[in-house]
N, C-alpha and C. Protein backbone atom coordinates (compact mmCIF):
# COMPACT_ATOMS: atom_id res chain seq x y z
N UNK A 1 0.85 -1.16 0.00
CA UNK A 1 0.00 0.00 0.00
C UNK A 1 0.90 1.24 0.00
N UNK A 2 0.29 2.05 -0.88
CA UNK A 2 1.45 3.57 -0.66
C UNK A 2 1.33 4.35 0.62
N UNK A 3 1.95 5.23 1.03
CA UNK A 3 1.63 6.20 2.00
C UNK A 3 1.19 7.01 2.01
N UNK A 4 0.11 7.11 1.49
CA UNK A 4 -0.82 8.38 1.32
C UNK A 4 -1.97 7.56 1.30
N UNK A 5 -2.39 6.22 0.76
CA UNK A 5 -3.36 5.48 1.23
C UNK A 5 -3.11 4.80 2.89
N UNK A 6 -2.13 4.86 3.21
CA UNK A 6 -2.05 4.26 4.44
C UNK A 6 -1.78 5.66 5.51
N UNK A 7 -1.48 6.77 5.48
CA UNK A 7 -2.12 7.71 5.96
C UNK A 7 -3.23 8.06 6.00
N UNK A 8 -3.90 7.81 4.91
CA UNK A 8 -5.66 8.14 4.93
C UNK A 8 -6.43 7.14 6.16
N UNK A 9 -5.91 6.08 5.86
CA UNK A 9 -6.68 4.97 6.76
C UNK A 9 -6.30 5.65 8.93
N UNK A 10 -5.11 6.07 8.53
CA UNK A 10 -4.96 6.79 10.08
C UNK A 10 -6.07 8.14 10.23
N UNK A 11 -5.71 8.77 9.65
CA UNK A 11 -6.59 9.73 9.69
C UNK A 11 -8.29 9.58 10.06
N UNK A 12 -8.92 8.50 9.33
CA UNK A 12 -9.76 8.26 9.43
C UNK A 12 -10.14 7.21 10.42
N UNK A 13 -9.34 6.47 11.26
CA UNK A 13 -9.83 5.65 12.25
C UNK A 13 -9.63 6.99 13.59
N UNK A 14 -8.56 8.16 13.17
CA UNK A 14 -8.73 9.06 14.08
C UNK A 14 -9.93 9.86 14.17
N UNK A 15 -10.53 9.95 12.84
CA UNK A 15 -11.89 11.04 13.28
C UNK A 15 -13.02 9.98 13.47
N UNK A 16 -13.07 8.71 13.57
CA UNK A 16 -13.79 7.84 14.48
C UNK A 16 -13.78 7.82 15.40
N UNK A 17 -13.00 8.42 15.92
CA UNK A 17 -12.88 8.65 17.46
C UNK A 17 -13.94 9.12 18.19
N UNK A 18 -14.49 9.13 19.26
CA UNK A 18 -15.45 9.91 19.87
C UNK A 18 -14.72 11.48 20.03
N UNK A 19 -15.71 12.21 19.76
CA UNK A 19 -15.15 13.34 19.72
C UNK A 19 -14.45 13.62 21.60
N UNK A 20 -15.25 13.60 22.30
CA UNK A 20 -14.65 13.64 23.64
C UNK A 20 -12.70 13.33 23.48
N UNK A 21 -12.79 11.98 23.42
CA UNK A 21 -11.51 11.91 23.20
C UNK A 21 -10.60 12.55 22.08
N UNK A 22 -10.97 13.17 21.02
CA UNK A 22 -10.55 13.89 20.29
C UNK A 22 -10.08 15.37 21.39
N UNK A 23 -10.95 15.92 21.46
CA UNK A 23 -10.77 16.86 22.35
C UNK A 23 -9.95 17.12 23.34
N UNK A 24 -9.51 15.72 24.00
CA UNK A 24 -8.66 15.50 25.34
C UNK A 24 -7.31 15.35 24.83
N UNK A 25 -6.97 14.88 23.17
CA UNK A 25 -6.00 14.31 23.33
C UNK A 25 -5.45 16.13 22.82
N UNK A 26 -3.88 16.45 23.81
CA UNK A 26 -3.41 17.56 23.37
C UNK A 26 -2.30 17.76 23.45
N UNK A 27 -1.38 18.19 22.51
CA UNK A 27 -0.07 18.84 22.21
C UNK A 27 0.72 17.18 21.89
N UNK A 28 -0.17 16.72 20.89
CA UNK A 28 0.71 15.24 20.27
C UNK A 28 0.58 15.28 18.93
N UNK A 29 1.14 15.03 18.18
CA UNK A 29 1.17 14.39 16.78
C UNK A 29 0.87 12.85 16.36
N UNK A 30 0.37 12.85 15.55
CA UNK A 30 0.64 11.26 15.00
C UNK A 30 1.26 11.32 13.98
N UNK A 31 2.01 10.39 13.83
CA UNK A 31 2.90 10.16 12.27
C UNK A 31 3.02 9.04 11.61
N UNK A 32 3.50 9.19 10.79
CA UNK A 32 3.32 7.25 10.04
C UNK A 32 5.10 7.05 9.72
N UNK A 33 5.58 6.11 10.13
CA UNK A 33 6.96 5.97 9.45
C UNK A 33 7.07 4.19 9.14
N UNK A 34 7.78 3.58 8.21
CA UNK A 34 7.72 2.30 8.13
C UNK A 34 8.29 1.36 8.96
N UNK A 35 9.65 1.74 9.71
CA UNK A 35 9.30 0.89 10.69
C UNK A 35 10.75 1.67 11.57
N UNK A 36 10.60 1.34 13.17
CA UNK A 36 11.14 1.99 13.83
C UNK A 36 13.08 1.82 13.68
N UNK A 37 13.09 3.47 14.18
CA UNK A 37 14.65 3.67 13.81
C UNK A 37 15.62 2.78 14.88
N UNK A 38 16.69 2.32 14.80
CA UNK A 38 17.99 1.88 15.33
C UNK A 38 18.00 2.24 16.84
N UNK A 39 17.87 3.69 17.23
CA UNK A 39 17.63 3.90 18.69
C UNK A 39 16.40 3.51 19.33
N UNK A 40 15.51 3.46 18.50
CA UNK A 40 14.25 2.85 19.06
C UNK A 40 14.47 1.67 19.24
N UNK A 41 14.97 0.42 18.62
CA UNK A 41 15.01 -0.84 18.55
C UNK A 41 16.05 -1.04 19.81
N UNK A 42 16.91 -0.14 19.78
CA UNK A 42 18.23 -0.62 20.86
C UNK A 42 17.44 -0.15 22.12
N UNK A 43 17.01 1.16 22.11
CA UNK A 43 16.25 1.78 24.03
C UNK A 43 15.39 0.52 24.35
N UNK A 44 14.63 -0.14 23.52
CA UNK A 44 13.60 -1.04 23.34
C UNK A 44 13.69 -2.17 23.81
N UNK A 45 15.13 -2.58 23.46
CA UNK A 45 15.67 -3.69 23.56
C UNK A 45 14.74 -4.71 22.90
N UNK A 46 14.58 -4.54 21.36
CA UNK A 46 13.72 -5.36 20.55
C UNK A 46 14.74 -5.96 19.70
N UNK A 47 13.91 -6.96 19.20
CA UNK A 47 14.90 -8.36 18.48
C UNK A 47 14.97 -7.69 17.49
N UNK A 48 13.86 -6.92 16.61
CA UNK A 48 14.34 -6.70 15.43
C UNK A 48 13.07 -5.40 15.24
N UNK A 49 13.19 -4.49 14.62
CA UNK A 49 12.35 -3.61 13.63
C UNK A 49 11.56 -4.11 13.48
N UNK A 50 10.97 -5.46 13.23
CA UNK A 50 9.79 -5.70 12.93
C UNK A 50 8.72 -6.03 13.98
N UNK A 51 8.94 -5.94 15.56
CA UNK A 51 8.40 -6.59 16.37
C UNK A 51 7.10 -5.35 16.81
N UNK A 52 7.78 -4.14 16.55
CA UNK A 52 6.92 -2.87 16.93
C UNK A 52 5.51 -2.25 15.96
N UNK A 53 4.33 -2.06 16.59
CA UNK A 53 3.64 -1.66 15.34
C UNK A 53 3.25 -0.10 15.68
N UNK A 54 3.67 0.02 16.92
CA UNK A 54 3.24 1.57 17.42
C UNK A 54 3.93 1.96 18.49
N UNK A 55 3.79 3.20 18.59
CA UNK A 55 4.92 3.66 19.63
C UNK A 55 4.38 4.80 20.29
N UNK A 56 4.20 5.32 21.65
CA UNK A 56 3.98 6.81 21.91
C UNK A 56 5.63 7.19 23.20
N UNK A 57 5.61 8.50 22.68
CA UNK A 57 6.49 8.85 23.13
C UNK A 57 6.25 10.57 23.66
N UNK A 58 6.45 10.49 25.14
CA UNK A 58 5.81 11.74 25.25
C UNK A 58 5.37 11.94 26.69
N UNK A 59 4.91 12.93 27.76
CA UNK A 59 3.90 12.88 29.32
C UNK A 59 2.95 12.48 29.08
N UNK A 60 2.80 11.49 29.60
CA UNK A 60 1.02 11.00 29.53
C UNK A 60 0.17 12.06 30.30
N UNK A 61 -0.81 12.40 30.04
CA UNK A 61 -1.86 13.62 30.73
C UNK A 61 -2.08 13.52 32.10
N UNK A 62 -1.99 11.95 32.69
CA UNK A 62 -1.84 11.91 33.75
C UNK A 62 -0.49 12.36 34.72
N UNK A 63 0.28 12.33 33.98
CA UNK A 63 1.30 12.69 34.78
C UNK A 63 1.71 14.72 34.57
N UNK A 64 0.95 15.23 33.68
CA UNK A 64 1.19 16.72 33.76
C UNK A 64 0.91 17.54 34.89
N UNK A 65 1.40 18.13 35.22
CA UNK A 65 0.87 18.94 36.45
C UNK A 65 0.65 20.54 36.01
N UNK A 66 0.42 21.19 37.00
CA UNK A 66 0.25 22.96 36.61
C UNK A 66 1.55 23.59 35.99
N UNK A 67 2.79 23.07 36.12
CA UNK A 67 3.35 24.07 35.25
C UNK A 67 3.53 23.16 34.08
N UNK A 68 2.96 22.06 33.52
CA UNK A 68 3.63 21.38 32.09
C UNK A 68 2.67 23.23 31.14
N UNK A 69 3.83 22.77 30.27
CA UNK A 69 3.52 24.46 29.40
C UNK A 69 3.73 25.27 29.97
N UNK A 70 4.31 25.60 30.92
CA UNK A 70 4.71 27.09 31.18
C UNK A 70 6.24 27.58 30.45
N UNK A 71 6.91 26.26 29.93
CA UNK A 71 7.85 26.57 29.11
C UNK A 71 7.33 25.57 27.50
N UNK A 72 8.12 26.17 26.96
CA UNK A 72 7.88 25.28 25.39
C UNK A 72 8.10 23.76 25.58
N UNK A 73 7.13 23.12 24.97
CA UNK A 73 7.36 21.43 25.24
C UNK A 73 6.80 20.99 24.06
N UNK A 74 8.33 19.92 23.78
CA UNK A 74 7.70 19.18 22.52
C UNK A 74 6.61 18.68 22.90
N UNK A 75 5.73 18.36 21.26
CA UNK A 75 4.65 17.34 21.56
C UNK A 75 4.84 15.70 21.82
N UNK A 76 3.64 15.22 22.37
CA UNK A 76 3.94 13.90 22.29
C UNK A 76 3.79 13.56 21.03
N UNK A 77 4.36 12.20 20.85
CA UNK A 77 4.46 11.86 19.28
C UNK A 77 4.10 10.24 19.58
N UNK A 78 2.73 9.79 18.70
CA UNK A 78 2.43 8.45 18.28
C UNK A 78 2.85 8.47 17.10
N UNK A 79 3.51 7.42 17.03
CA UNK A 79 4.03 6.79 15.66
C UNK A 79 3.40 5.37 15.44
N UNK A 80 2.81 5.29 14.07
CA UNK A 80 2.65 3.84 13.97
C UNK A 80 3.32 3.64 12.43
N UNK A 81 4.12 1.92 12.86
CA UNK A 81 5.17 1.39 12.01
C UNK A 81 4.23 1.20 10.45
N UNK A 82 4.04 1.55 9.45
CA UNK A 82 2.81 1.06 8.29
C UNK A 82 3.84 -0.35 7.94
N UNK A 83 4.69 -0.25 7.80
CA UNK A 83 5.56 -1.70 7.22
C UNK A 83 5.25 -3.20 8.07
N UNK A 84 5.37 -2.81 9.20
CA UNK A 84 4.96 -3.95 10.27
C UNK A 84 3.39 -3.94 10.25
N UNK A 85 2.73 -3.26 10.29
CA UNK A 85 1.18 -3.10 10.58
C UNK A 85 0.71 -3.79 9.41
N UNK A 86 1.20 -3.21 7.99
CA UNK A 86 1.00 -4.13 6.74
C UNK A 86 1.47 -5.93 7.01
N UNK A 87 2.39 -5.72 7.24
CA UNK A 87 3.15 -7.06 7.74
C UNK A 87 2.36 -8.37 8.18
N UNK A 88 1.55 -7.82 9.43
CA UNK A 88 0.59 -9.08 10.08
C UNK A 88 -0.80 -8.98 9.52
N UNK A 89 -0.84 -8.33 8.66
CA UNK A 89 -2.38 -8.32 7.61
C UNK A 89 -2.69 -8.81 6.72
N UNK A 90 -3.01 -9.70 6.09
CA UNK A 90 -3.49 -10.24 5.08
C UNK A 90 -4.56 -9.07 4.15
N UNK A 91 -5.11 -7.95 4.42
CA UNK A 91 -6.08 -7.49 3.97
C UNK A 91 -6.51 -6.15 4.00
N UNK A 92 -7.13 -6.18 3.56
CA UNK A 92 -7.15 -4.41 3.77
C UNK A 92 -8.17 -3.87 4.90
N UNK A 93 -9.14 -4.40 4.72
CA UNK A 93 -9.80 -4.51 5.95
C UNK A 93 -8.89 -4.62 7.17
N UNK A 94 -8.20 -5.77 7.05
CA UNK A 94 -7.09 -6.05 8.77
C UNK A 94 -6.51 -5.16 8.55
N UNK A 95 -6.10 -4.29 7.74
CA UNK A 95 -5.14 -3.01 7.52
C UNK A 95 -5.82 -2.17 8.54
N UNK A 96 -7.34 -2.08 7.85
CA UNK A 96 -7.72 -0.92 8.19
C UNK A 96 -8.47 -1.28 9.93
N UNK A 97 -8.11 -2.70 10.17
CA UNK A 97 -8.54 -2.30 11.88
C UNK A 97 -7.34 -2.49 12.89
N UNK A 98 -6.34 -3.10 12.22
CA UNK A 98 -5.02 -2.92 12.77
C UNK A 98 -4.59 -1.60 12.88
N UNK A 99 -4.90 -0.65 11.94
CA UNK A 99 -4.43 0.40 11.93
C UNK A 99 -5.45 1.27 13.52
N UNK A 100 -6.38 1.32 12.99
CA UNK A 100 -7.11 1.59 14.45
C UNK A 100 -6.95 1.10 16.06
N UNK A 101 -6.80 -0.41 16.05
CA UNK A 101 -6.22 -0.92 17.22
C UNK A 101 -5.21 -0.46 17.41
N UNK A 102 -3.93 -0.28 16.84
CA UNK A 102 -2.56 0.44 17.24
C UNK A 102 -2.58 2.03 17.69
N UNK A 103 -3.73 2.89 16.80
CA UNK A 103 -3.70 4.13 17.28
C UNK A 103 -4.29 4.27 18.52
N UNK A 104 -5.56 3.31 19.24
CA UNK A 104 -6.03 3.61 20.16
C UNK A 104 -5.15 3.30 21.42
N UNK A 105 -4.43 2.16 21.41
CA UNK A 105 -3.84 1.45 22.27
C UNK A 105 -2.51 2.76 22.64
N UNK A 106 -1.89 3.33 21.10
CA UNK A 106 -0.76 4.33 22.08
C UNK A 106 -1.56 5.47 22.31
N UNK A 107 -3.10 6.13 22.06
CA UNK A 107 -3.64 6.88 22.61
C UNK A 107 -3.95 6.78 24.14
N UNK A 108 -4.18 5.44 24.42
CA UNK A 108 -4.66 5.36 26.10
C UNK A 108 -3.43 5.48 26.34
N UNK A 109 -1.79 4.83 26.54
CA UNK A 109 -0.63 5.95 26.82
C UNK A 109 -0.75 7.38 26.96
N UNK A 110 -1.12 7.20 25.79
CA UNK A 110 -0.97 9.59 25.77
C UNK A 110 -2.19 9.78 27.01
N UNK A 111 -3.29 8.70 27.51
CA UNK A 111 -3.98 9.33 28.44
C UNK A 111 -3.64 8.56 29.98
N UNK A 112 -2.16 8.04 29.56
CA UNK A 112 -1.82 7.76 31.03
C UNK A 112 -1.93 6.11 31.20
N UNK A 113 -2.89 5.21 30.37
CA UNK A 113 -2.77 3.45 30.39
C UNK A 113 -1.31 3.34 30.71
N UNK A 114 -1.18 2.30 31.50
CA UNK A 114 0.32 1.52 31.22
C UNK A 114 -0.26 0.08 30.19
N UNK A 115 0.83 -0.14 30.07
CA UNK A 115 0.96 -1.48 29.15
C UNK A 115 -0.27 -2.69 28.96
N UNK A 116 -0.55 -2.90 30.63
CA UNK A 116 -1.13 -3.93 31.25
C UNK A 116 -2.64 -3.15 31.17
N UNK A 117 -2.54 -2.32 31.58
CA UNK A 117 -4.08 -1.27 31.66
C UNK A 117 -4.63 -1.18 30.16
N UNK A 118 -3.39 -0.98 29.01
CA UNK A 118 -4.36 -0.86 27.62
C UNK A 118 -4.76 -2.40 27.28
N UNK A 119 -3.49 -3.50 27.20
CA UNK A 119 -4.22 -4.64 26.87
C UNK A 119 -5.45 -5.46 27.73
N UNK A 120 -5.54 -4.82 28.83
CA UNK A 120 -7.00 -5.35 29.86
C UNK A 120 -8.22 -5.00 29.33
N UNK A 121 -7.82 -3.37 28.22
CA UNK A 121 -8.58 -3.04 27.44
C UNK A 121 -9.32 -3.54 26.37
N UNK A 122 -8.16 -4.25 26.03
CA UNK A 122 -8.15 -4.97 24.66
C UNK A 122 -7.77 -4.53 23.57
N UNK A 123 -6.83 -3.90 23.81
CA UNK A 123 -6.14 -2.82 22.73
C UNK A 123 -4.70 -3.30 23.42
């Protein structure tokens, strides 16, 4: 799939979102890259580039307090891998709900889930 069809499919499992959570989520980006860089794999301590399908990186909302923003702060940044995500799909359909399961799962991160808390979710 190219990246501009596999950006569309992000985009659009994002404005499925309930708007509420649209609203909450703030000062993050999402991005699409094919699959994670060399320092990611080594901090990670992953076998290989291909094991990752999403990533957030960033304060979870739970942990901000009254002065987060009182100085300039990068945003958080979800990344999801399209190379790996394509990878365990047979389909476009599984594209297109893999792609959604990965964005929600590092969204509950950006709202503070740990690991164990999003997959209890089921994400």
């Amino acid at each position: 799939m190219d990246s501009e069809r596999f950006h569309q499919l992000v985009e659009t499992a994002y404005e499925k979102l309930p708007e509420y959570f649209q609203i909450l989520i703030t000062n993050a980006i999402i991005v699409v890259e094919d699959y994670p860089d060399d320092d990611i794999i080594r901090t990670m301590k992953l076998g290989s580039r291909s094991q990752l399908l999403g990533l957030y990186q960033g304060v979870p909302l739970t942990r901000r307090n009254t002065s987060y923003g009182m100085t300039a702060v990068i945003p958080d940044k979800i990344t999801l891998y399209q190379k790996n995500i394509e990878a365990v799909c047979r389909s476009l359909q599984e594209i297109e709900n893999k792609v959604r399961e990965v964005l929600i799962h590092e969204i509950a991160h950006h709202f503070g889930m740990n690991e164990e808390e999003v997959r209890a979710a089921g994400y």
